[in-house]
N, C-alpha and C. Protein backbone atom coordinates (compact mmCIF):
# COMPACT_ATOMS: atom_id res chain seq x y z
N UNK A 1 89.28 58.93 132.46
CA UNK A 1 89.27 59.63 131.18
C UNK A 1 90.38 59.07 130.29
N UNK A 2 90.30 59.07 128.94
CA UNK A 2 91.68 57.98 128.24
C UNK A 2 92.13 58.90 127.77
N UNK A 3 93.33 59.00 127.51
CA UNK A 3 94.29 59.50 127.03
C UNK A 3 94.02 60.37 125.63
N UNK A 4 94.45 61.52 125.53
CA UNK A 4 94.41 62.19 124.28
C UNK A 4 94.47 61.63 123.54
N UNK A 5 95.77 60.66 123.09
CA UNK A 5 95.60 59.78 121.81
C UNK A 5 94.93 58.49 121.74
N UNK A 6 94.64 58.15 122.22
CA UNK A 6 93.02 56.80 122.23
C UNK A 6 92.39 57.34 121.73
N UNK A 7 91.46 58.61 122.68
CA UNK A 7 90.53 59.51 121.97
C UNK A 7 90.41 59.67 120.39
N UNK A 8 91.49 60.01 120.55
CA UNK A 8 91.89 60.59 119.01
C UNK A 8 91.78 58.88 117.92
N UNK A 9 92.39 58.05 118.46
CA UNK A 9 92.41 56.87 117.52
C UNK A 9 90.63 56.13 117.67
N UNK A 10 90.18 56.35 118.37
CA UNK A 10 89.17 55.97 118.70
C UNK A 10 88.10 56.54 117.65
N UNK A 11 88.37 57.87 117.63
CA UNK A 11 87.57 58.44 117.14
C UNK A 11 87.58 59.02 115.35
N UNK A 12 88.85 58.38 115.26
CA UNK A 12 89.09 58.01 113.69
C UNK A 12 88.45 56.99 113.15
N UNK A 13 88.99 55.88 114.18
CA UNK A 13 88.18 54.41 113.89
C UNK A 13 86.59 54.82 113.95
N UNK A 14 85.82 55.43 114.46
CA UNK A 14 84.78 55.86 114.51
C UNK A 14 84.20 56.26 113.11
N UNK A 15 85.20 57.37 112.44
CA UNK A 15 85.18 57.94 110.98
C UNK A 15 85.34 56.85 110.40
N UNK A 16 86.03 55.83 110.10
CA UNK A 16 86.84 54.74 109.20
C UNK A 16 85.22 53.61 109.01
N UNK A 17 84.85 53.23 110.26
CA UNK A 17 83.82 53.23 110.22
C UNK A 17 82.57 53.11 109.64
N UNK A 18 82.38 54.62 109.81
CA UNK A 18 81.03 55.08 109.28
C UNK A 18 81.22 55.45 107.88
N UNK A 19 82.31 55.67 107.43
CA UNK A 19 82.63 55.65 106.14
C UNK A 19 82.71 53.95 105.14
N UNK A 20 82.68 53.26 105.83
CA UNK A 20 82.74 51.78 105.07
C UNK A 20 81.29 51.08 105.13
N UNK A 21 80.53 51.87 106.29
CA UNK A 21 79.16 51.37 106.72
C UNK A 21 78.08 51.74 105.47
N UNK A 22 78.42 52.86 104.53
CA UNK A 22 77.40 53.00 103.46
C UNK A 22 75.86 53.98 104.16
N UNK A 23 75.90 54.14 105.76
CA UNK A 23 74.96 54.90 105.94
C UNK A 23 75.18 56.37 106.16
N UNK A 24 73.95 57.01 105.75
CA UNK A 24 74.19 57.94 105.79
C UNK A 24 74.60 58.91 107.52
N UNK A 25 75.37 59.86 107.55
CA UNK A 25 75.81 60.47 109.18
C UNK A 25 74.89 60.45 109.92
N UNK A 26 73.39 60.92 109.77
CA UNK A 26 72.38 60.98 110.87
C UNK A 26 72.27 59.65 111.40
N UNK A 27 71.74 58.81 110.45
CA UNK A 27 71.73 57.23 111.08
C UNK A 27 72.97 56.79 111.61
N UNK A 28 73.79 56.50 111.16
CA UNK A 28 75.33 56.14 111.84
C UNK A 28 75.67 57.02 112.84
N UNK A 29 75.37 58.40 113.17
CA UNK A 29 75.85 58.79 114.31
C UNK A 29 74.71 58.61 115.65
N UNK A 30 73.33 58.30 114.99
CA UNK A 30 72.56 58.13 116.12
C UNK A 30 72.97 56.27 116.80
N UNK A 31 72.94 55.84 115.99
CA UNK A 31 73.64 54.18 116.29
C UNK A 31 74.51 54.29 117.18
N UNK A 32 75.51 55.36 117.53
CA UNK A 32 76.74 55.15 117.63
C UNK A 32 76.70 56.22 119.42
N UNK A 33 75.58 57.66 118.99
CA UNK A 33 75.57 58.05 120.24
C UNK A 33 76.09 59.21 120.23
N UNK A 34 76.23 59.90 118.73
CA UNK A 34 77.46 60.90 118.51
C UNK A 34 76.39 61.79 117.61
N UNK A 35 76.37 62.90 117.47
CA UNK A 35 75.82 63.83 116.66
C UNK A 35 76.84 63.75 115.15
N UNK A 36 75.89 63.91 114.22
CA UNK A 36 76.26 64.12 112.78
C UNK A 36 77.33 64.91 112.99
N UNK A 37 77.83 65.69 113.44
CA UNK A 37 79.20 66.49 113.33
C UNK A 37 80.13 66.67 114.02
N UNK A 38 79.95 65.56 114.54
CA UNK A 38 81.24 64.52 115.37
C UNK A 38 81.83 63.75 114.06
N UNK A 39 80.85 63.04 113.07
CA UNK A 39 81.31 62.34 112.20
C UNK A 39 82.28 63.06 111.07
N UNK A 40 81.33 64.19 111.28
CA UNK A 40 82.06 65.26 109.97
C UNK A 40 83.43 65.57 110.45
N UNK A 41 83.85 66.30 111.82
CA UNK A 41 84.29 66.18 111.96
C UNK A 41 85.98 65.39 111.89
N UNK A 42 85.78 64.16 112.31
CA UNK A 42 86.67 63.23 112.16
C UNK A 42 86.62 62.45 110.81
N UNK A 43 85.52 63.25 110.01
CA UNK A 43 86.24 62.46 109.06
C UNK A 43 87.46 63.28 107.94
N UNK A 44 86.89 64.50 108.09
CA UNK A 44 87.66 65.71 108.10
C UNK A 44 89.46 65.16 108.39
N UNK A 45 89.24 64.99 109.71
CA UNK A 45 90.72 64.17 110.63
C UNK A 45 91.67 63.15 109.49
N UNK A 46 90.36 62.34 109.44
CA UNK A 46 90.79 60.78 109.25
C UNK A 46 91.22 61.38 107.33
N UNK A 47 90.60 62.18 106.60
CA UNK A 47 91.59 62.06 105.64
C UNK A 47 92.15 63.09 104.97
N UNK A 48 92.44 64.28 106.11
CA UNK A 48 93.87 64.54 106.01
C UNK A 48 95.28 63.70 106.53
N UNK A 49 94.75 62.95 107.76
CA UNK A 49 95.96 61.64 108.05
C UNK A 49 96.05 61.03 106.55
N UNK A 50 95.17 60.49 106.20
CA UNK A 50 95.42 59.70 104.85
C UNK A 50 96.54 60.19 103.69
N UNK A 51 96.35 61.60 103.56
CA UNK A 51 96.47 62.15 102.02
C UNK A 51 98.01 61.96 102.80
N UNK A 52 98.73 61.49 101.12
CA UNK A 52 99.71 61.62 100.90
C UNK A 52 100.50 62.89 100.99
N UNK A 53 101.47 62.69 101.61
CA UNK A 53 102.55 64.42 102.13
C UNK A 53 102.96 64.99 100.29
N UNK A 54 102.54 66.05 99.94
CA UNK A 54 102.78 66.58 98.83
C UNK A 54 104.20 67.63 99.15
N UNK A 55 105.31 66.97 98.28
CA UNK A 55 106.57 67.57 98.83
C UNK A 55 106.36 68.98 97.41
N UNK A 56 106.99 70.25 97.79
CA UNK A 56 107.47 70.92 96.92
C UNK A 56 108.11 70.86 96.39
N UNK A 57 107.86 70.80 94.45
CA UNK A 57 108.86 70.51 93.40
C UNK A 57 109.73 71.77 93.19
N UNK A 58 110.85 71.52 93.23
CA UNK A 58 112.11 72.93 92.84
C UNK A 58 111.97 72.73 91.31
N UNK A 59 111.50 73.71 90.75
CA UNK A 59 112.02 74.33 89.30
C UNK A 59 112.96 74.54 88.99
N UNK A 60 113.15 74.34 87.99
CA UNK A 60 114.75 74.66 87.53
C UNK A 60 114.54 75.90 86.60
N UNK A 61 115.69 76.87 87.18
CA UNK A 61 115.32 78.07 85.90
C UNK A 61 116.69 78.18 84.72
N UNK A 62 116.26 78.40 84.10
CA UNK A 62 117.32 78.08 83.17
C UNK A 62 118.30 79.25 82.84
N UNK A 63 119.39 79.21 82.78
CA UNK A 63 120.25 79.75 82.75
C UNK A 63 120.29 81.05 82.15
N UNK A 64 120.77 82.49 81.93
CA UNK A 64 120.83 83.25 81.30
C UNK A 64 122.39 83.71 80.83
N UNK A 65 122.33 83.97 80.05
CA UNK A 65 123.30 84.45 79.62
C UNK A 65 124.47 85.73 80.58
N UNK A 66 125.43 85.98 80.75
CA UNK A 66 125.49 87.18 81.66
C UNK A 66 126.80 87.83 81.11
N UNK A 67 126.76 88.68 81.33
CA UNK A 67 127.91 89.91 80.60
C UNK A 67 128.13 91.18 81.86
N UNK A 68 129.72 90.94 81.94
CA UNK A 68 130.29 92.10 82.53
C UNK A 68 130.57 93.11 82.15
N UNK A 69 129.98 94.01 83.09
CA UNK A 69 130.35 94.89 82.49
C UNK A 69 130.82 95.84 83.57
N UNK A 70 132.56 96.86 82.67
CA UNK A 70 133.04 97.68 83.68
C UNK A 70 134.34 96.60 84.23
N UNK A 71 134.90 97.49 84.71
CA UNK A 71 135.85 96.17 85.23
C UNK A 71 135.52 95.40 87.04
N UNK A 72 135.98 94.24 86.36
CA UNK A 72 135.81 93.27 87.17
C UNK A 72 136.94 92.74 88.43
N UNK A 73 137.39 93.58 87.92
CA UNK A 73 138.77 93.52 89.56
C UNK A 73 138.71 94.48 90.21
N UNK A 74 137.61 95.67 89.80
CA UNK A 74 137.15 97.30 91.11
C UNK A 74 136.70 96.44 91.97
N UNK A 75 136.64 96.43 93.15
CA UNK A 75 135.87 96.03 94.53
C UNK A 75 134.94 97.25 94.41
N UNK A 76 134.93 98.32 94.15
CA UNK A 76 134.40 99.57 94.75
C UNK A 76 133.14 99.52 93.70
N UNK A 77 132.75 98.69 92.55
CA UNK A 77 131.97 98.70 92.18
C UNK A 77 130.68 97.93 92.40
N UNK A 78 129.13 98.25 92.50
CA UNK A 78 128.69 97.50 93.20
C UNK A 78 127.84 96.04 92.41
N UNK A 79 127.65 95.46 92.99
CA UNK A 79 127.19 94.23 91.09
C UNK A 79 125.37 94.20 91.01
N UNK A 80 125.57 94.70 89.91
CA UNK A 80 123.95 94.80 89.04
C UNK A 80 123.86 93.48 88.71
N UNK A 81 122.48 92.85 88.68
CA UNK A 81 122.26 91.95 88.21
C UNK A 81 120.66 92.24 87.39
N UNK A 82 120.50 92.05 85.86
CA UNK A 82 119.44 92.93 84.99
C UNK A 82 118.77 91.26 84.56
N UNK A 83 117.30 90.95 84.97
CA UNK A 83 116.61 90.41 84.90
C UNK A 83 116.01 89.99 83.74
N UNK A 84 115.95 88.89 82.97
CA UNK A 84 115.03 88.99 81.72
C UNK A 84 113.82 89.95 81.36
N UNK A 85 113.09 90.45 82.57
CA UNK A 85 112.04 90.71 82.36
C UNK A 85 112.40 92.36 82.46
N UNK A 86 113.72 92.41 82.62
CA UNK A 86 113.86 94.43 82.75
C UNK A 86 114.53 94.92 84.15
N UNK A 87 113.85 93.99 85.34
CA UNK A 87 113.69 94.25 86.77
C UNK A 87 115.52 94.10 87.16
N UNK A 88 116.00 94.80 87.64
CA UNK A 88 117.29 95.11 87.94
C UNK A 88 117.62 94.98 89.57
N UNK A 89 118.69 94.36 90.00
CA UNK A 89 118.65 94.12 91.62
C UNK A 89 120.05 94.86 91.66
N UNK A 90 120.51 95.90 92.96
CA UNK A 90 122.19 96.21 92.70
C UNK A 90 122.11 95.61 94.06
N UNK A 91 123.44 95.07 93.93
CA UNK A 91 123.96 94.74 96.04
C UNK A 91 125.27 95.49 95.40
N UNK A 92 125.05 96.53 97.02
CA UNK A 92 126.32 97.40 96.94
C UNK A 92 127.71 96.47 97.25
N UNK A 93 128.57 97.10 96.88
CA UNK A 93 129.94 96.62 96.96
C UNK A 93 130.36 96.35 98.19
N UNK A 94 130.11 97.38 99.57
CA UNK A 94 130.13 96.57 100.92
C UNK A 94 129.07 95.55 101.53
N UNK A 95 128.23 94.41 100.92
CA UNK A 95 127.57 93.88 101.12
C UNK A 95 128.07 93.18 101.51
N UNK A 96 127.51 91.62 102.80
CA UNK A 96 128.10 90.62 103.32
C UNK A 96 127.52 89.58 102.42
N UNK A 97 128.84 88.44 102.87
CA UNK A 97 127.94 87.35 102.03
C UNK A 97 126.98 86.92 102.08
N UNK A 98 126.04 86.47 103.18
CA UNK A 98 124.92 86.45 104.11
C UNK A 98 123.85 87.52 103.11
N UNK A 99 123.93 88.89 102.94
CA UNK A 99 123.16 89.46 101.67
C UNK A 99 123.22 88.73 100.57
N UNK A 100 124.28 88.72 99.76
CA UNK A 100 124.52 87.84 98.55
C UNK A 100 123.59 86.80 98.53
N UNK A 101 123.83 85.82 99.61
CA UNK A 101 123.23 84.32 99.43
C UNK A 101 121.96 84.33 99.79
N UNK A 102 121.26 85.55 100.36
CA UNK A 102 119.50 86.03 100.52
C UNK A 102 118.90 86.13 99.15
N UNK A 103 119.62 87.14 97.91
CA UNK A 103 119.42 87.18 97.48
C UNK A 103 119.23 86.20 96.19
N UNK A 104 120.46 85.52 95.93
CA UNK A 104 120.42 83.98 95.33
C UNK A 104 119.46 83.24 95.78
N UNK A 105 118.68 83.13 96.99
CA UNK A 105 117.82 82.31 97.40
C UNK A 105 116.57 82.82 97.04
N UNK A 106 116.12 84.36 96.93
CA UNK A 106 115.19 85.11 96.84
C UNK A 106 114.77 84.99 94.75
N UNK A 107 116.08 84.73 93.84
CA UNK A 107 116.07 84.55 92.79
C UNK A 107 115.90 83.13 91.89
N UNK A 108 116.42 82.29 93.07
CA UNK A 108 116.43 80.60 93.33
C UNK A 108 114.46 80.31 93.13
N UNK A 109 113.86 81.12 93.88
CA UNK A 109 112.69 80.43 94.26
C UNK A 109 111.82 81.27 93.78
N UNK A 110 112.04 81.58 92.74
CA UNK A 110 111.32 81.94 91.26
C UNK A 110 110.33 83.34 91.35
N UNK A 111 110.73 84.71 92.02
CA UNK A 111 110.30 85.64 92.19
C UNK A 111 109.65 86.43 90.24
């Protein structure tokens, strides 16, 4: 029995193939010994291997303006942060940084 990946390359080359051959799957898979959806199949395979890796683009959000308010040397106060759109987030004043930087990441990636 050959190896998982032979199989597998084998049976791409199989797709690569029947895709350059111009016939249609019934004929090319009876030639070959393989049912029509063996071909579909792998060809399925053969071009998702192909497609180019689509990386995720980071947006950039653009800056807002920000204003303190209240004083800014209380620890005991907890920090609001008021959204363009209205939507308001508070992290209480005993929060860890580990919260903080969830939330920067949660605002980062464009909620």
């Amino acid at each position: 029995m050959p190896a998982p990946d032979d199989r597998r390359e084998k049976m791409l080359d199989l797709a690569r193939r029947w895709r350059e051959s111009g016939l249609n799957a019934r004929a090319f898979a009876q030639e070959q010994g393989v049912t029509p959806w063996v071909l579909y199949y792998w060809r399925q395979r053969l071009t998702r291997r192909d497609r180019p890796v689509r990386r995720r683009v980071l947006r950039r959000v653009p800056l807002a303006r920000v204003r303190v308010v209240g004083d800014a040397g209380n620890e005991g106060d907890d920090l609001e942060i008021v959204l363009v759109s209205g939507d308001r987030i508070r992290i209480p004043a005993g929060a860890s940084g580990e919260t903080f930087r969830r939330v920067l990441q949660v605002l980062r990636g464009g909620c």
